[in-house]
PDB file of N, CA and C in Angstrom:
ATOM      1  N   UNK A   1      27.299 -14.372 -26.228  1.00  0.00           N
ATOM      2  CA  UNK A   1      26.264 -14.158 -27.219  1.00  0.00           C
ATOM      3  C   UNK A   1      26.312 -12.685 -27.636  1.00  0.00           C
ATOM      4  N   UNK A   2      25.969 -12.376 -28.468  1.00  0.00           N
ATOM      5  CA  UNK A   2      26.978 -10.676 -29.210  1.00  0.00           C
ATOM      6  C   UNK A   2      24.854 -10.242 -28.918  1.00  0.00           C
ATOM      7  N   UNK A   3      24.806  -9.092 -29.340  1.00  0.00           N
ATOM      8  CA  UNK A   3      23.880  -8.569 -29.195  1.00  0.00           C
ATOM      9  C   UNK A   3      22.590  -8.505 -30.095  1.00  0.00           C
ATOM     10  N   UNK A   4      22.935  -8.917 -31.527  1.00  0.00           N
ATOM     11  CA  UNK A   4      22.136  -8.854 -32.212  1.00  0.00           C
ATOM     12  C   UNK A   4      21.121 -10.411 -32.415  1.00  0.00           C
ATOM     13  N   UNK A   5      22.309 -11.845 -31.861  1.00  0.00           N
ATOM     14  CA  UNK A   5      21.700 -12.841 -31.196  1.00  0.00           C
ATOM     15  C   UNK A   5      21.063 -12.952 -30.209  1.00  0.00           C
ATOM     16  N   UNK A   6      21.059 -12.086 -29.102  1.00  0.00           N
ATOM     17  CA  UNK A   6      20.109 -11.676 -28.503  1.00  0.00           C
ATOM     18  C   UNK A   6      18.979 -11.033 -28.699  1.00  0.00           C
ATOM     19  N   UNK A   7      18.932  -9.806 -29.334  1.00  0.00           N
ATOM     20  CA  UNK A   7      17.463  -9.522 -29.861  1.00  0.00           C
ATOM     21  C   UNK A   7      17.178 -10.406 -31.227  1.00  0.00           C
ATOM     22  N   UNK A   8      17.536 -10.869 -31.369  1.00  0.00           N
ATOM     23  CA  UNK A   8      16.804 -12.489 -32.630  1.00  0.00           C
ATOM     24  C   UNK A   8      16.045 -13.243 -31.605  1.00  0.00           C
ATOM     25  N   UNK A   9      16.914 -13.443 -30.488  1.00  0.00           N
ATOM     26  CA  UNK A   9      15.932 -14.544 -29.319  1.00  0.00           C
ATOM     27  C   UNK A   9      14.982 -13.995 -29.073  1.00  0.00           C
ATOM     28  N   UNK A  10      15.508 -12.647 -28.223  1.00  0.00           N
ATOM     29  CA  UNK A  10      14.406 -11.657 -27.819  1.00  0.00           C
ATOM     30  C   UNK A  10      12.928 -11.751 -28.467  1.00  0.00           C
ATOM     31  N   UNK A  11      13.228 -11.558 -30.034  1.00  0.00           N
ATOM     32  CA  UNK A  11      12.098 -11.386 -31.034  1.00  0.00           C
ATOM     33  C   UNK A  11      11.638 -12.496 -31.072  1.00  0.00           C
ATOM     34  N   UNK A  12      12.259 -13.807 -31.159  1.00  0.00           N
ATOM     35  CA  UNK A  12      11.337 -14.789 -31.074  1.00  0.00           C
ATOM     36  C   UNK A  12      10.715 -15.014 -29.824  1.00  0.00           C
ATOM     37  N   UNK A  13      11.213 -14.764 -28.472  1.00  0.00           N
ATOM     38  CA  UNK A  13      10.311 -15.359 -27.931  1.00  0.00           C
ATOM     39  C   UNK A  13       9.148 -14.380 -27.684  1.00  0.00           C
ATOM     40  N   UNK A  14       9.437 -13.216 -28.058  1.00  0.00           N
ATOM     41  CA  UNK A  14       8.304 -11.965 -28.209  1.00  0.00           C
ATOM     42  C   UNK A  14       7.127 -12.370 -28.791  1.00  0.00           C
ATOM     43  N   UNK A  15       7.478 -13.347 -29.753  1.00  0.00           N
ATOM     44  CA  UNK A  15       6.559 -13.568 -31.120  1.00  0.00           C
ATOM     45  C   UNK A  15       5.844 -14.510 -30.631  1.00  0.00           C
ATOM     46  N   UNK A  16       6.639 -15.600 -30.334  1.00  0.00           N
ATOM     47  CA  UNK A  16       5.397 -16.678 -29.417  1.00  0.00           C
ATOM     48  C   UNK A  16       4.803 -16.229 -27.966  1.00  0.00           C
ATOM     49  N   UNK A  17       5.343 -15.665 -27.515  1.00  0.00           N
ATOM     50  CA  UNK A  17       4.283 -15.389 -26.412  1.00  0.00           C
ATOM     51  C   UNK A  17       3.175 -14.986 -25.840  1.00  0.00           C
ATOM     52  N   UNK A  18       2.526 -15.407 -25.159  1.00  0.00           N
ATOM     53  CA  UNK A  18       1.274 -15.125 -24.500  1.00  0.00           C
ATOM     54  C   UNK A  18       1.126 -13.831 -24.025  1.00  0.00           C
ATOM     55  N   UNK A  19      -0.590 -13.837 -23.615  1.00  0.00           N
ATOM     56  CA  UNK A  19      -0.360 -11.858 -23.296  1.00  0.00           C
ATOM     57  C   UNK A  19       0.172 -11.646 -22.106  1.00  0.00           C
ATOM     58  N   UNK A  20       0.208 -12.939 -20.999  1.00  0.00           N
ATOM     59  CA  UNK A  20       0.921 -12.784 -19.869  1.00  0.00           C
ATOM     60  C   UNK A  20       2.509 -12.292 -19.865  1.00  0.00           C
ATOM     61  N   UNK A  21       3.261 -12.698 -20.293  1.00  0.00           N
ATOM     62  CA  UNK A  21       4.353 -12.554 -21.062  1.00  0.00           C
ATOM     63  C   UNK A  21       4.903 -11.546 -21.595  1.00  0.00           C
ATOM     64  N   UNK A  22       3.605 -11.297 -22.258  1.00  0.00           N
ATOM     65  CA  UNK A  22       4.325  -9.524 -22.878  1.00  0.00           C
ATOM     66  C   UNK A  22       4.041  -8.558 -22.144  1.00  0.00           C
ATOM     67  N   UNK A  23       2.632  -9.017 -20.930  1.00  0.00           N
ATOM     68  CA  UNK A  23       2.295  -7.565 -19.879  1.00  0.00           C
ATOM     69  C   UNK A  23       3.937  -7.723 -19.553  1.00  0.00           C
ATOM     70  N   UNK A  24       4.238  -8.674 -18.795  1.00  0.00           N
ATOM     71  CA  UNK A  24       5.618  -8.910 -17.926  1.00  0.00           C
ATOM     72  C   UNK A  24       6.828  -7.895 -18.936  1.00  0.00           C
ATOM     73  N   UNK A  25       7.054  -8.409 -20.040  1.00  0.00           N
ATOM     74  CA  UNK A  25       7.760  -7.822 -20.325  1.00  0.00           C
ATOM     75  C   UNK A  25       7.677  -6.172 -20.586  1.00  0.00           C
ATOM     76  N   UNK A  26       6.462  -5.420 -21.110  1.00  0.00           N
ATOM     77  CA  UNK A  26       6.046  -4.453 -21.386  1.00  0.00           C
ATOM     78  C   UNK A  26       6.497  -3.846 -20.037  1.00  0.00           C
ATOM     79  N   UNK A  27       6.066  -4.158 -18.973  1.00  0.00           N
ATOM     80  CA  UNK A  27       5.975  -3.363 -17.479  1.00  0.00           C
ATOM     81  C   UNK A  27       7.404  -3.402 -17.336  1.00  0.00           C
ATOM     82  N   UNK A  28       8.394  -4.325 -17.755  1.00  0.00           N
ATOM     83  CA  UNK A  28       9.193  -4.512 -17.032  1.00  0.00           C
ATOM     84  C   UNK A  28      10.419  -3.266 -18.059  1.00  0.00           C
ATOM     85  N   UNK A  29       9.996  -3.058 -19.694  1.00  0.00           N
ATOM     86  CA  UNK A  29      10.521  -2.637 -20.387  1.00  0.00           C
ATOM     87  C   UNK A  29      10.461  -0.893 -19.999  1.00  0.00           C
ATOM     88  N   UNK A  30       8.858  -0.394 -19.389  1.00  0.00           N
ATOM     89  CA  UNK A  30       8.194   0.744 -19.206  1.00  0.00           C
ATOM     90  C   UNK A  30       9.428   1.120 -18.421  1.00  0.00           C
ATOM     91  N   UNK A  31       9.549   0.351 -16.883  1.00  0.00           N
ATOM     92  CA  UNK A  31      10.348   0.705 -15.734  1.00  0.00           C
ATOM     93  C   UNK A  31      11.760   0.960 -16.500  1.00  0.00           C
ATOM     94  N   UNK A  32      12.794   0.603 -16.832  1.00  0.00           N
ATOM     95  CA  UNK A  32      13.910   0.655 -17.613  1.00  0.00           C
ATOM     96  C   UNK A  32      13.748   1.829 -18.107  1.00  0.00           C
ATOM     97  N   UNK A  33      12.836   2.509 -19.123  1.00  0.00           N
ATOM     98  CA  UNK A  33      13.207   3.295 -19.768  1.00  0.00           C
ATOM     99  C   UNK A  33      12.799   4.560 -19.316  1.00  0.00           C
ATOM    100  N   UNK A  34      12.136   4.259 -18.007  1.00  0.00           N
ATOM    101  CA  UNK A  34      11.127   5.449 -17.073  1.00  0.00           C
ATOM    102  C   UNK A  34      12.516   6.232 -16.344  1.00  0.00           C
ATOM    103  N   UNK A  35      13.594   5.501 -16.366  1.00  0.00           N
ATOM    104  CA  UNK A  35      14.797   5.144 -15.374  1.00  0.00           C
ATOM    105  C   UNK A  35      14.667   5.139 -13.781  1.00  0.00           C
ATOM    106  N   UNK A  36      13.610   4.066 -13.572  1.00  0.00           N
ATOM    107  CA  UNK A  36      13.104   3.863 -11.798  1.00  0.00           C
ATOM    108  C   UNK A  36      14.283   2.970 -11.396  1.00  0.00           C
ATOM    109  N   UNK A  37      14.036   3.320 -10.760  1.00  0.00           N
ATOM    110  CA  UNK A  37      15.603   2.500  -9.442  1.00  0.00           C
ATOM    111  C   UNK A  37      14.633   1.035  -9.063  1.00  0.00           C
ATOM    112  N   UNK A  38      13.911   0.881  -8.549  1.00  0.00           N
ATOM    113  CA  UNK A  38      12.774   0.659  -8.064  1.00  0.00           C
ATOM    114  C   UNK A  38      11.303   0.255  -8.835  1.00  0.00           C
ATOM    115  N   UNK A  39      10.877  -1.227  -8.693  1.00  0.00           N
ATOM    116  CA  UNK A  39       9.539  -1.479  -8.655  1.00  0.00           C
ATOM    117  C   UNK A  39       8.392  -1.657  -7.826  1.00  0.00           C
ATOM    118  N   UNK A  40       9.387  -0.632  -6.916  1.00  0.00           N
ATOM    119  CA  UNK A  40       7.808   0.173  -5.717  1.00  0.00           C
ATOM    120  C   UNK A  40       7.162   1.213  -5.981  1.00  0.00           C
ATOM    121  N   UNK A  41       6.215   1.530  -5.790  1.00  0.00           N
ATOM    122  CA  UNK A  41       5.745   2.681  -5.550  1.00  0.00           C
ATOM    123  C   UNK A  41       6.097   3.462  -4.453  1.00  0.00           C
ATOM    124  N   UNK A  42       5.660   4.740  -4.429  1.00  0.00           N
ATOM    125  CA  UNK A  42       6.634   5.829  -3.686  1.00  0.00           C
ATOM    126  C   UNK A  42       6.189   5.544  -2.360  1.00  0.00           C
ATOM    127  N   UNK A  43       4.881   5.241  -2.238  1.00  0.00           N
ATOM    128  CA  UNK A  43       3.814   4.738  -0.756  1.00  0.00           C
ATOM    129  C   UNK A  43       4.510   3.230   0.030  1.00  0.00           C
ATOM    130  N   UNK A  44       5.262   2.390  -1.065  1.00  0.00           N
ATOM    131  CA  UNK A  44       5.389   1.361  -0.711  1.00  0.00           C
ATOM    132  C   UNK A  44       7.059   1.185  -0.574  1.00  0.00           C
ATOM    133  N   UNK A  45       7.904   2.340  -0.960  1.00  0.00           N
ATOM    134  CA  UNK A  45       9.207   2.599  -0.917  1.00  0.00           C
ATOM    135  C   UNK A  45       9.240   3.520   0.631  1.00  0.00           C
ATOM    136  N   UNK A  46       8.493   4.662   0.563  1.00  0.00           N
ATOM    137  CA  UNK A  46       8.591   4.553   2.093  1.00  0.00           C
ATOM    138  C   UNK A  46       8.221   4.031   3.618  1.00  0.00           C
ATOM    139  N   UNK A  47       6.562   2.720   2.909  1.00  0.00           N
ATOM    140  CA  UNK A  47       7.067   2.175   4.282  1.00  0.00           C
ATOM    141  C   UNK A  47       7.944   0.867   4.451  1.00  0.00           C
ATOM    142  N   UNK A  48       8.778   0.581   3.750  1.00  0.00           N
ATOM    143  CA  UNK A  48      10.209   0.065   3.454  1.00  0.00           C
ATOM    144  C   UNK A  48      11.254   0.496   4.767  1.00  0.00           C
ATOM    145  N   UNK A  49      11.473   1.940   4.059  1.00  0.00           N
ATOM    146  CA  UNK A  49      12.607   2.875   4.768  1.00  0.00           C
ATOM    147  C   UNK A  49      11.784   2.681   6.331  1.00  0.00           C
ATOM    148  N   UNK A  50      10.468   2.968   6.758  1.00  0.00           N
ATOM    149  CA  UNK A  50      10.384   3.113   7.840  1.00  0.00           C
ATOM    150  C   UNK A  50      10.048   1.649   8.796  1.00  0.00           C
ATOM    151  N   UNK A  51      10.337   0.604   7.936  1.00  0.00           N
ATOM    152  CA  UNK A  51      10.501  -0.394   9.235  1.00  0.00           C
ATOM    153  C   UNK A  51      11.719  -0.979   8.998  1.00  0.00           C
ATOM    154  N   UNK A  52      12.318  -0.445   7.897  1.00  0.00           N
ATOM    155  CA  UNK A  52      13.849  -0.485   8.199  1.00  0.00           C
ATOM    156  C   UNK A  52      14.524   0.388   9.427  1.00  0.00           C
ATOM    157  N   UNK A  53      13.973   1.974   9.491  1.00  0.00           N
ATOM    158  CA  UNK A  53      14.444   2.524  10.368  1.00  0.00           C
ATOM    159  C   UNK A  53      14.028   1.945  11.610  1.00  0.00           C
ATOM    160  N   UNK A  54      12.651   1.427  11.896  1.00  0.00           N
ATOM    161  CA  UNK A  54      12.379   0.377  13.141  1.00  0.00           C
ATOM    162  C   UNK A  54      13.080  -0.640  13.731  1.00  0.00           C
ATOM    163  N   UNK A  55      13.791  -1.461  12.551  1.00  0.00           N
ATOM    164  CA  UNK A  55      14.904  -2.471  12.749  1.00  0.00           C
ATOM    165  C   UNK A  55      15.710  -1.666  13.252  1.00  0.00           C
ATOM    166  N   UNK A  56      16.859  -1.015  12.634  1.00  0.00           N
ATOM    167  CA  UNK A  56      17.485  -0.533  13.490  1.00  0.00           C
ATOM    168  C   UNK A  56      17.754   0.423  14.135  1.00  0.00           C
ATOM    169  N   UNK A  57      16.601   0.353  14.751  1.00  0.00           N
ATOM    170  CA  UNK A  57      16.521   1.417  16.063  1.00  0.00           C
ATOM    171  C   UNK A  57      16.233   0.303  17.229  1.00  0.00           C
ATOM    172  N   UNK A  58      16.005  -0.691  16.902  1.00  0.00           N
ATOM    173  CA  UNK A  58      15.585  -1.914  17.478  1.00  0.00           C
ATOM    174  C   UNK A  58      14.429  -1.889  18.182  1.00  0.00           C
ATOM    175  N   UNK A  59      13.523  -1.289  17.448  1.00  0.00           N
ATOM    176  CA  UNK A  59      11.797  -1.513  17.905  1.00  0.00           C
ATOM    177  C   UNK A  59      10.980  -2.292  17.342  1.00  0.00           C
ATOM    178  N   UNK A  60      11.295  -2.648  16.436  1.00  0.00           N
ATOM    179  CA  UNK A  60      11.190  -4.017  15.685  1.00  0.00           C
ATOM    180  C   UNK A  60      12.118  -5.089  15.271  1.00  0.00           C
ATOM    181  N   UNK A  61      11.267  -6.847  15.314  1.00  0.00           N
ATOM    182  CA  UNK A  61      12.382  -7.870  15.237  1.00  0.00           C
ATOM    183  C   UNK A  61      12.520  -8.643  14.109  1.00  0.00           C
ATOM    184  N   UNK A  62      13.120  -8.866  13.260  1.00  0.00           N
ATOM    185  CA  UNK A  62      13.114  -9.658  12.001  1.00  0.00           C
ATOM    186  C   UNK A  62      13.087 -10.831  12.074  1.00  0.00           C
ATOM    187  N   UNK A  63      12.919 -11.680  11.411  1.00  0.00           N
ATOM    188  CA  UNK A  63      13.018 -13.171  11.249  1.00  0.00           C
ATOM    189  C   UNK A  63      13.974 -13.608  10.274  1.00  0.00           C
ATOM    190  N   UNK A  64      14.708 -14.856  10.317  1.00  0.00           N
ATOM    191  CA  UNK A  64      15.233 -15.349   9.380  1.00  0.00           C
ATOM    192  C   UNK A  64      13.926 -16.034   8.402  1.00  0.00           C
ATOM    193  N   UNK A  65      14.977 -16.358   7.115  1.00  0.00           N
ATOM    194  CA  UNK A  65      13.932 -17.131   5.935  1.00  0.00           C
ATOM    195  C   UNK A  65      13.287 -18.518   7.052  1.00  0.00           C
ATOM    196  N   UNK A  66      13.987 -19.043   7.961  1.00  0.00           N
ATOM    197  CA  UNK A  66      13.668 -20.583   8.207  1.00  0.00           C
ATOM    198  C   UNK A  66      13.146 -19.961   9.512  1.00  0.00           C
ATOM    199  N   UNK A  67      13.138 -19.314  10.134  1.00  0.00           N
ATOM    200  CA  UNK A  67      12.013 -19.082  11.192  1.00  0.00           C
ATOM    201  C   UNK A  67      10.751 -18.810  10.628  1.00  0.00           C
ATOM    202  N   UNK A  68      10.682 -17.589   9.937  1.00  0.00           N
ATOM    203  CA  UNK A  68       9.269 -17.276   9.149  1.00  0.00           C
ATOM    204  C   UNK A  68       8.891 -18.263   8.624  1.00  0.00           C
ATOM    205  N   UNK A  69       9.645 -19.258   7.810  1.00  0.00           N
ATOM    206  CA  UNK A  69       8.525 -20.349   7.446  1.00  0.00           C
ATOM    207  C   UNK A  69       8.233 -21.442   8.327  1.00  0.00           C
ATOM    208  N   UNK A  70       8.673 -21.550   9.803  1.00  0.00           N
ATOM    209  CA  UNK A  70       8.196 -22.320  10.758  1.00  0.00           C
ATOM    210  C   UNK A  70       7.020 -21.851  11.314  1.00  0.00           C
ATOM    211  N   UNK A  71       6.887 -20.369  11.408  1.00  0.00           N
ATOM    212  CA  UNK A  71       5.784 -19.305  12.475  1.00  0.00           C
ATOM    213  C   UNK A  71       4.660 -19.564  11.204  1.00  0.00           C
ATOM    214  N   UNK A  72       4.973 -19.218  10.080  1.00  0.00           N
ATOM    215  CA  UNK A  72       3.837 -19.619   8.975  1.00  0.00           C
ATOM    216  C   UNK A  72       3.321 -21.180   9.066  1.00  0.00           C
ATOM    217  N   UNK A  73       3.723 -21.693   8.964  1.00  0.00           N
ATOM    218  CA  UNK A  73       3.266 -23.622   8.762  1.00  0.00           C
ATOM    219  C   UNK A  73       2.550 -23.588  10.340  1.00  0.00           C
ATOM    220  N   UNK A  74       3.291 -22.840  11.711  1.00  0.00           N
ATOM    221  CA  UNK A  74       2.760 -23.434  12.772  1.00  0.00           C
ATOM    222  C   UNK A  74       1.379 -22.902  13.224  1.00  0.00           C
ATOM    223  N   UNK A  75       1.351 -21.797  12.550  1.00  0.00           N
ATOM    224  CA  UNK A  75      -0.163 -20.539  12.459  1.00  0.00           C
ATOM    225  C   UNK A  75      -1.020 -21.673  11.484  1.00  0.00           C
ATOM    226  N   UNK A  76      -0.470 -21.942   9.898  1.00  0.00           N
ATOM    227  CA  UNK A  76      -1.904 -22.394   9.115  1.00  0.00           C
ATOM    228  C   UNK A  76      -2.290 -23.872   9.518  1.00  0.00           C
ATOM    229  N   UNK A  77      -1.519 -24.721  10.813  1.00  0.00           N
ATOM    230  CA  UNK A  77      -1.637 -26.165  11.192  1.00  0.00           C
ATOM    231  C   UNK A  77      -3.486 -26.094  11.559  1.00  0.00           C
ATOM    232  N   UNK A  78      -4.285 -26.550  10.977  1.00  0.00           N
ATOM    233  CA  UNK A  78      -5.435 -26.866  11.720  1.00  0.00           C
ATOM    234  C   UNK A  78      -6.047 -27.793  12.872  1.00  0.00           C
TER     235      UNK A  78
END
């Protein structure tokens, strides 16, 4: 698809969309041109790094995707 068929789509679906839609896109357009690496905040990028550094230092234990959603379902069982 060459580029100018793309912003034709772009524009249309700009045009029909809801305000949900365009926050999404607006925020998502802001970040891009802000040039953030990142849609963390600086508070929430470093405590990232620091239970990453916990992992491996091995003071903390991770879960796989299919454990965490066993420990979740077996916690909300009433």
């Amino acid at each position: 698809m060459t580029t100018t068929a793309i912003r034709n789509k772009v524009h249309q679906y700009i045009d029909e969309a809801d305000t949900n839609v365009l926050e999404v896109v607006y925020k998502l357009l802001e970040v891009y041109r802000q040039g953030n690496k990142s849609l963390l905040s600086d508070e929430q990028q470093e405590e990232v790094l620091k239970r990453l550094s916990l992992f491996k230092e091995g003071k903390t234990k991770g879960y796989s995707i299919a454990d965490a959603k066993k420990k979740i379902r077996q916690k909300t069982r009433v």
